[in-house]
N, C-alpha and C. Protein backbone atom coordinates (compact mmCIF):
# COMPACT_ATOMS: atom_id res chain seq x y z
N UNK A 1 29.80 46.10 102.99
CA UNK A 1 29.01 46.50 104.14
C UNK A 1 27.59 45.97 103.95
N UNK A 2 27.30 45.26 104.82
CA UNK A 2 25.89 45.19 105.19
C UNK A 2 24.34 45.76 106.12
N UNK A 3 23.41 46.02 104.90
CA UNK A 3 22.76 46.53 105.79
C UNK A 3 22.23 45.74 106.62
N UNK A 4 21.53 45.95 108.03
CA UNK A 4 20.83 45.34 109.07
C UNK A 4 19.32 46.37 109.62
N UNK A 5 18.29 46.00 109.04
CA UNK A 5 16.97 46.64 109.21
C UNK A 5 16.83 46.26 110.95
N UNK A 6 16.20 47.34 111.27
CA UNK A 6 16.03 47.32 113.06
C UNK A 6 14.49 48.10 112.77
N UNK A 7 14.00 46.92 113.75
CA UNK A 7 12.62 47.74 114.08
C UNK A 7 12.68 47.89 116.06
N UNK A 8 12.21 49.19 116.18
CA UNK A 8 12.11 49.24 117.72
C UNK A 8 10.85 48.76 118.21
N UNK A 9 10.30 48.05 119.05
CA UNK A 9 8.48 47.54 119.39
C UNK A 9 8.86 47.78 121.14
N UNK A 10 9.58 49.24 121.44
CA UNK A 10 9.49 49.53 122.79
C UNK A 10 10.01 50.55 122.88
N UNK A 11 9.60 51.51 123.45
CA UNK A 11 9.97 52.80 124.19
C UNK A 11 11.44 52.41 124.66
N UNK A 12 11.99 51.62 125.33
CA UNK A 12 12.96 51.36 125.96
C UNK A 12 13.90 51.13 124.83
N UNK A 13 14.07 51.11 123.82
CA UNK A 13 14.80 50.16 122.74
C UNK A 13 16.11 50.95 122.55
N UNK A 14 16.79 50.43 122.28
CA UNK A 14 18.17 51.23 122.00
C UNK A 14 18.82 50.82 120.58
N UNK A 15 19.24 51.24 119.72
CA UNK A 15 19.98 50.60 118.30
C UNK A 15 20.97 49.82 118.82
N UNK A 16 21.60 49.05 118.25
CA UNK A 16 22.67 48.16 118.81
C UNK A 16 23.71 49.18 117.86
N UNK A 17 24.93 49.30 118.02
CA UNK A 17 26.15 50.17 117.66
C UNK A 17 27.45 49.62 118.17
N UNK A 18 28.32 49.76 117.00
CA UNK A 18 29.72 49.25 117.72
C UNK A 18 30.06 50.77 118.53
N UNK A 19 30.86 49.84 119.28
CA UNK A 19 31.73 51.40 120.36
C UNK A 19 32.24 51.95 119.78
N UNK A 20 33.26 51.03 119.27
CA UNK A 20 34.98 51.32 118.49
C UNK A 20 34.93 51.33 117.10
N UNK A 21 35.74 52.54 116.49
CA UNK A 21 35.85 51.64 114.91
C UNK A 21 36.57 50.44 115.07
N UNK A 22 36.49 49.32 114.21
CA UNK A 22 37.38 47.97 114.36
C UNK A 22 36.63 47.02 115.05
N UNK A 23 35.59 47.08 115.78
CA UNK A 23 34.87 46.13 116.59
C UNK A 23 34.22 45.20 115.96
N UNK A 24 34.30 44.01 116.13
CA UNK A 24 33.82 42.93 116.03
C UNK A 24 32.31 42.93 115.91
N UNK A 25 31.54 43.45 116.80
CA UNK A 25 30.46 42.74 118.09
C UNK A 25 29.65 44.32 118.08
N UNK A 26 28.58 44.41 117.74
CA UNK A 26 27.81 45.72 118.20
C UNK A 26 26.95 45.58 119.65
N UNK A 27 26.98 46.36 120.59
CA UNK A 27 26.53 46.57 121.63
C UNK A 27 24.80 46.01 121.72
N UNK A 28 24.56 45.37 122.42
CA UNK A 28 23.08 45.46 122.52
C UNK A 28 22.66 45.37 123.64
N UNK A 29 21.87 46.02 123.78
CA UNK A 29 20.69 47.24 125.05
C UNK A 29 19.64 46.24 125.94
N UNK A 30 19.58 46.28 127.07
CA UNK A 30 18.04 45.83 127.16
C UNK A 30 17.18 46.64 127.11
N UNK A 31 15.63 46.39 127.63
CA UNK A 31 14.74 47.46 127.00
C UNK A 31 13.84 46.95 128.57
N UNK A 32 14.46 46.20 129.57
CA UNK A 32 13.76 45.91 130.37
C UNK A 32 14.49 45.64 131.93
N UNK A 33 13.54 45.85 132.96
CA UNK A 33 14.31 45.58 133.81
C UNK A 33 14.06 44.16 134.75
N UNK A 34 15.32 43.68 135.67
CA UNK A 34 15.01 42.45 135.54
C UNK A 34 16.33 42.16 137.14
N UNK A 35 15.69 41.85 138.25
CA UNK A 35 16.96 41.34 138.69
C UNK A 35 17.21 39.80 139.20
N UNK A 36 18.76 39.31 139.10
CA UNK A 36 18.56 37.87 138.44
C UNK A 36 19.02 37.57 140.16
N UNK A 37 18.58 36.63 140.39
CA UNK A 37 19.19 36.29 142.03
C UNK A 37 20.62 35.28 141.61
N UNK A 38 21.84 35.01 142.31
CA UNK A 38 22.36 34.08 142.20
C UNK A 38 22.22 32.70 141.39
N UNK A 39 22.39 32.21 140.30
CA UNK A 39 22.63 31.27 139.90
C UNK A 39 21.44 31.24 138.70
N UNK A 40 20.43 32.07 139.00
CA UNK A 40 19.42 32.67 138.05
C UNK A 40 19.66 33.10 136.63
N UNK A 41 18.61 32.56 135.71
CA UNK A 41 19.05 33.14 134.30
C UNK A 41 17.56 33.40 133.83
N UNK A 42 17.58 34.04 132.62
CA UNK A 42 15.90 34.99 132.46
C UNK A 42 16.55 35.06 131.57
N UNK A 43 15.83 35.47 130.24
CA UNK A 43 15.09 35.90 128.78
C UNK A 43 15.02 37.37 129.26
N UNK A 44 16.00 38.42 129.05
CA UNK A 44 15.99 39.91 128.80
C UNK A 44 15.69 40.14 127.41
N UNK A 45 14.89 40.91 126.80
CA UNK A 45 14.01 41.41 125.69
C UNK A 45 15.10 42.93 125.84
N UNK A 46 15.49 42.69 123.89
CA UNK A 46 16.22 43.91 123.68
C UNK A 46 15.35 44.61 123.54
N UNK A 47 14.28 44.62 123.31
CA UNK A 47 13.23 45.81 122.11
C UNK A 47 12.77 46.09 121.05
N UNK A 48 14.26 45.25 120.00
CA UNK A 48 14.08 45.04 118.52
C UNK A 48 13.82 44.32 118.18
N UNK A 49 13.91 44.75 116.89
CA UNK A 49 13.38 43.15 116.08
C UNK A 49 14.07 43.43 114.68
N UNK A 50 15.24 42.04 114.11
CA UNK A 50 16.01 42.21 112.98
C UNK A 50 15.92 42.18 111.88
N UNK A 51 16.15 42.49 110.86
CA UNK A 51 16.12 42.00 109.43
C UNK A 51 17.24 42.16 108.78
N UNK A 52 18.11 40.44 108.83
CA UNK A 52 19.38 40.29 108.46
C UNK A 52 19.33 39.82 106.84
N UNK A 53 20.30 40.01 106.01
CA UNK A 53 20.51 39.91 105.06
C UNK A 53 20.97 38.00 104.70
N UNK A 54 20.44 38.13 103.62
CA UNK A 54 20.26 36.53 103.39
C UNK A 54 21.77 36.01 103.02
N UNK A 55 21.65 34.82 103.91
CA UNK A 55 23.48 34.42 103.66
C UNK A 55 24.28 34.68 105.08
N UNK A 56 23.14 35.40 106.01
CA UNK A 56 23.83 35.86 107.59
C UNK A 56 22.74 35.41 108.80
N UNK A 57 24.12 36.00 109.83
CA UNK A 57 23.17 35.14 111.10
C UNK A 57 23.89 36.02 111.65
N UNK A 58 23.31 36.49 113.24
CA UNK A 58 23.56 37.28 113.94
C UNK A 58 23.89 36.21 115.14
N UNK A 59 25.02 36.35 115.60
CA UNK A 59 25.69 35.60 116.75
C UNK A 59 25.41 36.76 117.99
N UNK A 60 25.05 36.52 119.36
CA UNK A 60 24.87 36.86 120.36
C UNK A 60 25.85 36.02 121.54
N UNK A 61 26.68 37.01 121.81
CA UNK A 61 27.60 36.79 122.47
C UNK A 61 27.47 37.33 123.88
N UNK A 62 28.70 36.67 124.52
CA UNK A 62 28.59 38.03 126.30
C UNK A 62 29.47 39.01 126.11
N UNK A 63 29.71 39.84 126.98
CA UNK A 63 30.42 41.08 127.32
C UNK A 63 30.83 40.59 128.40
N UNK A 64 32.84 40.79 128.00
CA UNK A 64 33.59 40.40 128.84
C UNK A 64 33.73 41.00 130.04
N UNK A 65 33.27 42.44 129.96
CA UNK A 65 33.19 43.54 131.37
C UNK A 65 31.87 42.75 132.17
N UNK A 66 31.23 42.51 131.66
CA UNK A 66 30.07 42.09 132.75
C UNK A 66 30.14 40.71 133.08
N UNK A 67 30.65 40.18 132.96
CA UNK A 67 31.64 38.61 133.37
C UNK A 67 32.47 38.78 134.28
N UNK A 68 33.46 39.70 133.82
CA UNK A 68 34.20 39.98 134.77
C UNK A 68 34.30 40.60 135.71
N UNK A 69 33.50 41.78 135.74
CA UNK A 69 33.33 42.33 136.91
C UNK A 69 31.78 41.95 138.19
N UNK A 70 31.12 40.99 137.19
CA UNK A 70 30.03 41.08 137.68
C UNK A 70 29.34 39.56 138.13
N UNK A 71 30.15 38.57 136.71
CA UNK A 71 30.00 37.03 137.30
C UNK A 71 28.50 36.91 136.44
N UNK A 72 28.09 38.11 135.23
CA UNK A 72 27.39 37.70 134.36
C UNK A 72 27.40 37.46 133.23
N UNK A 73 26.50 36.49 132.20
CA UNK A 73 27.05 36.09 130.83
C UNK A 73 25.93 35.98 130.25
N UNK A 74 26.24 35.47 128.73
CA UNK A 74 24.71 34.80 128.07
C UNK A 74 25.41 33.40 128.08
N UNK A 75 24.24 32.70 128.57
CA UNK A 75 23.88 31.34 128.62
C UNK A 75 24.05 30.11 127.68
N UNK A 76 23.76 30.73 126.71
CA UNK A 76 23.37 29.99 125.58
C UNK A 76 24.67 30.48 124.77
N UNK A 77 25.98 30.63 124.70
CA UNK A 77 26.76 31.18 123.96
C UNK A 77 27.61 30.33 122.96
N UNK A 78 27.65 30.95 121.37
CA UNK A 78 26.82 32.13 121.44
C UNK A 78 25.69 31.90 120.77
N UNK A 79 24.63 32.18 121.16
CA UNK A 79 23.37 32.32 120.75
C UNK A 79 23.14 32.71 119.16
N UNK A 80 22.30 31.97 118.57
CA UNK A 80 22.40 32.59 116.65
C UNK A 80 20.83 32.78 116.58
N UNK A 81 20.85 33.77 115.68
CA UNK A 81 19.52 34.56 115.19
C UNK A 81 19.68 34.67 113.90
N UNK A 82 19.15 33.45 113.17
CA UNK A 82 18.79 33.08 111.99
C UNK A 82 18.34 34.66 110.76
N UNK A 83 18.50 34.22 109.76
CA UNK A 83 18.04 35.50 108.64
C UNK A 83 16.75 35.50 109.11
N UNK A 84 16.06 34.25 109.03
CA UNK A 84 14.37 34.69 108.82
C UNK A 84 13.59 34.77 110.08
N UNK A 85 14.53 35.25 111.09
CA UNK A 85 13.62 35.21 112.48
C UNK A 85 12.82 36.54 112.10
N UNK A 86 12.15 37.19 112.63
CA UNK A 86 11.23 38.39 112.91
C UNK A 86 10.84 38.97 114.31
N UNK A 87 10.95 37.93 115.38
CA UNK A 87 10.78 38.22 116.65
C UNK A 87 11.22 39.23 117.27
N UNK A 88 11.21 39.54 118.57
CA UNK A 88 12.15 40.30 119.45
C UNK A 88 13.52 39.71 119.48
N UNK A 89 14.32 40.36 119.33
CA UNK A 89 15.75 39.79 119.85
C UNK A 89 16.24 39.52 121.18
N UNK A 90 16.00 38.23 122.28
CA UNK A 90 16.66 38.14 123.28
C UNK A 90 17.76 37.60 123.27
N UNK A 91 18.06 38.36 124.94
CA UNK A 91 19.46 37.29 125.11
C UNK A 91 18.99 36.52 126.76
N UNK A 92 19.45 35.11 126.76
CA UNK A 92 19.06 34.79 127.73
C UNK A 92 20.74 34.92 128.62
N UNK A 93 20.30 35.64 130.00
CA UNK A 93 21.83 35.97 130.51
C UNK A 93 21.26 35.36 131.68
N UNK A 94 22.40 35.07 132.29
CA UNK A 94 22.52 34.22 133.90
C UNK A 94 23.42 34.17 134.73
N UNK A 95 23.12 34.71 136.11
CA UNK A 95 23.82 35.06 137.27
C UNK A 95 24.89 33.92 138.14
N UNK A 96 26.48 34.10 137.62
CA UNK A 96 27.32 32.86 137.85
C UNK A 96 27.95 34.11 139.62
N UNK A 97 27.65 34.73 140.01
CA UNK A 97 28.32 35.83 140.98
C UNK A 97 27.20 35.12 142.22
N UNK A 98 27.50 35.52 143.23
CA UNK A 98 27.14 35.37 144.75
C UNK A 98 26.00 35.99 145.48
N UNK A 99 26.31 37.66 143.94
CA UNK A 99 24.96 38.33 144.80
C UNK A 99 24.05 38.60 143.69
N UNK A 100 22.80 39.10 144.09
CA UNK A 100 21.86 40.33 142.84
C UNK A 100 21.92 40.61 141.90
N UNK A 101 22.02 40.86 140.59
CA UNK A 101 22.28 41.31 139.76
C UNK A 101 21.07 42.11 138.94
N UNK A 102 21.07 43.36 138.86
CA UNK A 102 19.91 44.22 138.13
C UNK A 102 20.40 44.49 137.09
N UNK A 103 20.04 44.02 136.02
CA UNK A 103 19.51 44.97 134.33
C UNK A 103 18.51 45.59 134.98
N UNK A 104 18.91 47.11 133.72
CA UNK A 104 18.32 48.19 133.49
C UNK A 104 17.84 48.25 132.23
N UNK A 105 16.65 48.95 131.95
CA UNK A 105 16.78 49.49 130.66
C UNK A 105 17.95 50.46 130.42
N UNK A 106 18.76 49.93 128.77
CA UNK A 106 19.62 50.92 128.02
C UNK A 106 20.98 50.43 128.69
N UNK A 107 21.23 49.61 129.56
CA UNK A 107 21.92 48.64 129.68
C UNK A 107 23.04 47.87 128.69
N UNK A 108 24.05 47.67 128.48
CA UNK A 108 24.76 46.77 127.42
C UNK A 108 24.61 45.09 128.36
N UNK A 109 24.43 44.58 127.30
CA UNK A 109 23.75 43.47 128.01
C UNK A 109 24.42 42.14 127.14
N UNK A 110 24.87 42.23 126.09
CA UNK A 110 25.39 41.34 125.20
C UNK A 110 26.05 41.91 124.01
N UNK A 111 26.69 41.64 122.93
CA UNK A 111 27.21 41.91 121.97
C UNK A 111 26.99 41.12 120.31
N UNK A 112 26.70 41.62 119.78
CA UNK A 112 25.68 41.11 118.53
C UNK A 112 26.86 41.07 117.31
N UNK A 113 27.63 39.79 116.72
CA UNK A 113 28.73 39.67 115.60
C UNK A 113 27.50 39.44 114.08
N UNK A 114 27.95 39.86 113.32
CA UNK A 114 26.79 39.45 112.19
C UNK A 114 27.89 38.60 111.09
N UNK A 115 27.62 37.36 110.88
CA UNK A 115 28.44 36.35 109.99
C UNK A 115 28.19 35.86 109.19
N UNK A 116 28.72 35.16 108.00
CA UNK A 116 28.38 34.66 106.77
C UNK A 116 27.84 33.16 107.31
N UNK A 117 27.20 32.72 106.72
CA UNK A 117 26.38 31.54 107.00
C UNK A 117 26.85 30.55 105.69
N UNK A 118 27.62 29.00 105.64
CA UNK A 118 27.82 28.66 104.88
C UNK A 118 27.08 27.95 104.93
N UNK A 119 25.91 26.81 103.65
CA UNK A 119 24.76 26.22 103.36
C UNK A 119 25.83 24.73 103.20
N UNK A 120 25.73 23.87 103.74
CA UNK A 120 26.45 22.51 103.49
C UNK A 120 25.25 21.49 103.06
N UNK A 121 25.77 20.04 101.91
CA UNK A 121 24.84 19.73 101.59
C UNK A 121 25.61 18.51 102.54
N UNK A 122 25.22 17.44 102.97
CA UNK A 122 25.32 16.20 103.85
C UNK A 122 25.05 15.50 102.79
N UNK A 123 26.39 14.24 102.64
CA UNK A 123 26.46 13.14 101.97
C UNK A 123 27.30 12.11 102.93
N UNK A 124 26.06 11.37 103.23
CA UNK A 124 26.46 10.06 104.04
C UNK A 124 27.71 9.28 102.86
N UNK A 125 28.69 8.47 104.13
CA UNK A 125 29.61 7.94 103.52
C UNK A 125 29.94 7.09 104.67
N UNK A 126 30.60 5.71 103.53
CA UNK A 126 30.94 4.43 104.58
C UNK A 126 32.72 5.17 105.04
N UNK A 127 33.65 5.67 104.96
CA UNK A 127 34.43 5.90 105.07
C UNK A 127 34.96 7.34 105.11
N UNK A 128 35.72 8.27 106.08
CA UNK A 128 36.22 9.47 105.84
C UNK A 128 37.58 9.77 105.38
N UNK A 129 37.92 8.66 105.43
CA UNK A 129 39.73 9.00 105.02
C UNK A 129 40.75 9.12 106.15
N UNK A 130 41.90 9.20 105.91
CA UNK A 130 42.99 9.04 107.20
C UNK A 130 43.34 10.73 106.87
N UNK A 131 43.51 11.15 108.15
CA UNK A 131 44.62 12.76 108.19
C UNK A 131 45.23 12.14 109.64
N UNK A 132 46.20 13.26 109.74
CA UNK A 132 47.36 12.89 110.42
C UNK A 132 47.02 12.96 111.55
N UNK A 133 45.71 13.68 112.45
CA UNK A 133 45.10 13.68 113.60
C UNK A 133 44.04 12.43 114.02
N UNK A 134 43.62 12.36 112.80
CA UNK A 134 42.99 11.11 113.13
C UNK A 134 42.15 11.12 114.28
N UNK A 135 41.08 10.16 115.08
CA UNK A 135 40.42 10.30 115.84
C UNK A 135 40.92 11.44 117.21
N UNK A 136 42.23 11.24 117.71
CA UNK A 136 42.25 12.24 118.93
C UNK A 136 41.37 13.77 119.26
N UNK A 137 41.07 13.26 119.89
CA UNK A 137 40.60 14.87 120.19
C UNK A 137 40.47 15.03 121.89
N UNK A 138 40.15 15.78 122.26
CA UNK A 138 39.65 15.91 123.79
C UNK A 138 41.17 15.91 124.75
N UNK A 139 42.21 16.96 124.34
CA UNK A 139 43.57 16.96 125.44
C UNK A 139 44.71 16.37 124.47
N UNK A 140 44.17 15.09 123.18
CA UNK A 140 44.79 14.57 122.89
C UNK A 140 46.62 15.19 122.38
N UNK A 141 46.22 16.36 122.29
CA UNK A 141 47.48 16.89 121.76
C UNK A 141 48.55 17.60 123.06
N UNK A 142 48.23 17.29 124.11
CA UNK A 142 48.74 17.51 125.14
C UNK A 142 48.44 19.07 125.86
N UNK A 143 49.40 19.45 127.08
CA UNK A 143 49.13 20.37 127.65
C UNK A 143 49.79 21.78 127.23
């Protein structure tokens, strides 16, 4: 288990929390209100601010209920929040639906996975080798 330090820098702020035992993804809040017109996307401010454990990254994902029922997402998905950020935590979300869309404060607004971060070192090379896939990609393996 890992800990995850949360600072609140708003009245509005909510802890992020899984729903379910077993969940993936902890809930996260906005702390602001905001309404997006059609096709519109904005920088919603959770409130917090993280302190992830070294070796992790906090992935910011959407919430499939508000996609689906609503035609909203995060933008940028999924969005990563490095160990050594310090900032506010946003999510930038954007209106794919026909009409309005209002965030509230205390709102679920995105879903926050926290993951191991592997450090790769890059060594240029004239050659990669043959595997059995070989260049295809993009459908190549059919429908």
């Amino acid at each position: 288990m890992h800990n995850i330090k949360i600072k609140r820098i708003s009245e509005y702020a909510r802890l992020p929390g899984y729903a379910h035992p077993g969940d993936a993804g902890m809930d996260l809040f906005s702390a602001v209100e905001k309404t997006l017109k059609p096709g519109e996307f904005a920088l919603i401010g959770t409130g917090i601010k993280i302190g992830l454990p070294e070796n992790t990254e906090a992935q910011v994902r959407p919430r499939s209920g508000l996609a689906i029922k609503n035609g909203v997402t995060v933008l940028n998905t999924p969005g990563t929040i490095d160990e050594g950020y310090r900032g506010e935590v946003g999510v930038i979300l954007i209106n794919h639906s026909k009409e309005d869309f209002t965030v509230t404060p205390g709102m679920k607004i995105a879903q926050m996975v926290i993951a191991p971060v592997v450090r790769a070192q890059i060594e240029e090379v004239d050659e990669l080798g043959d595997t059995l896939r070989g260049d295809g990609g993009f459908g190549s393996t059919g429908i």
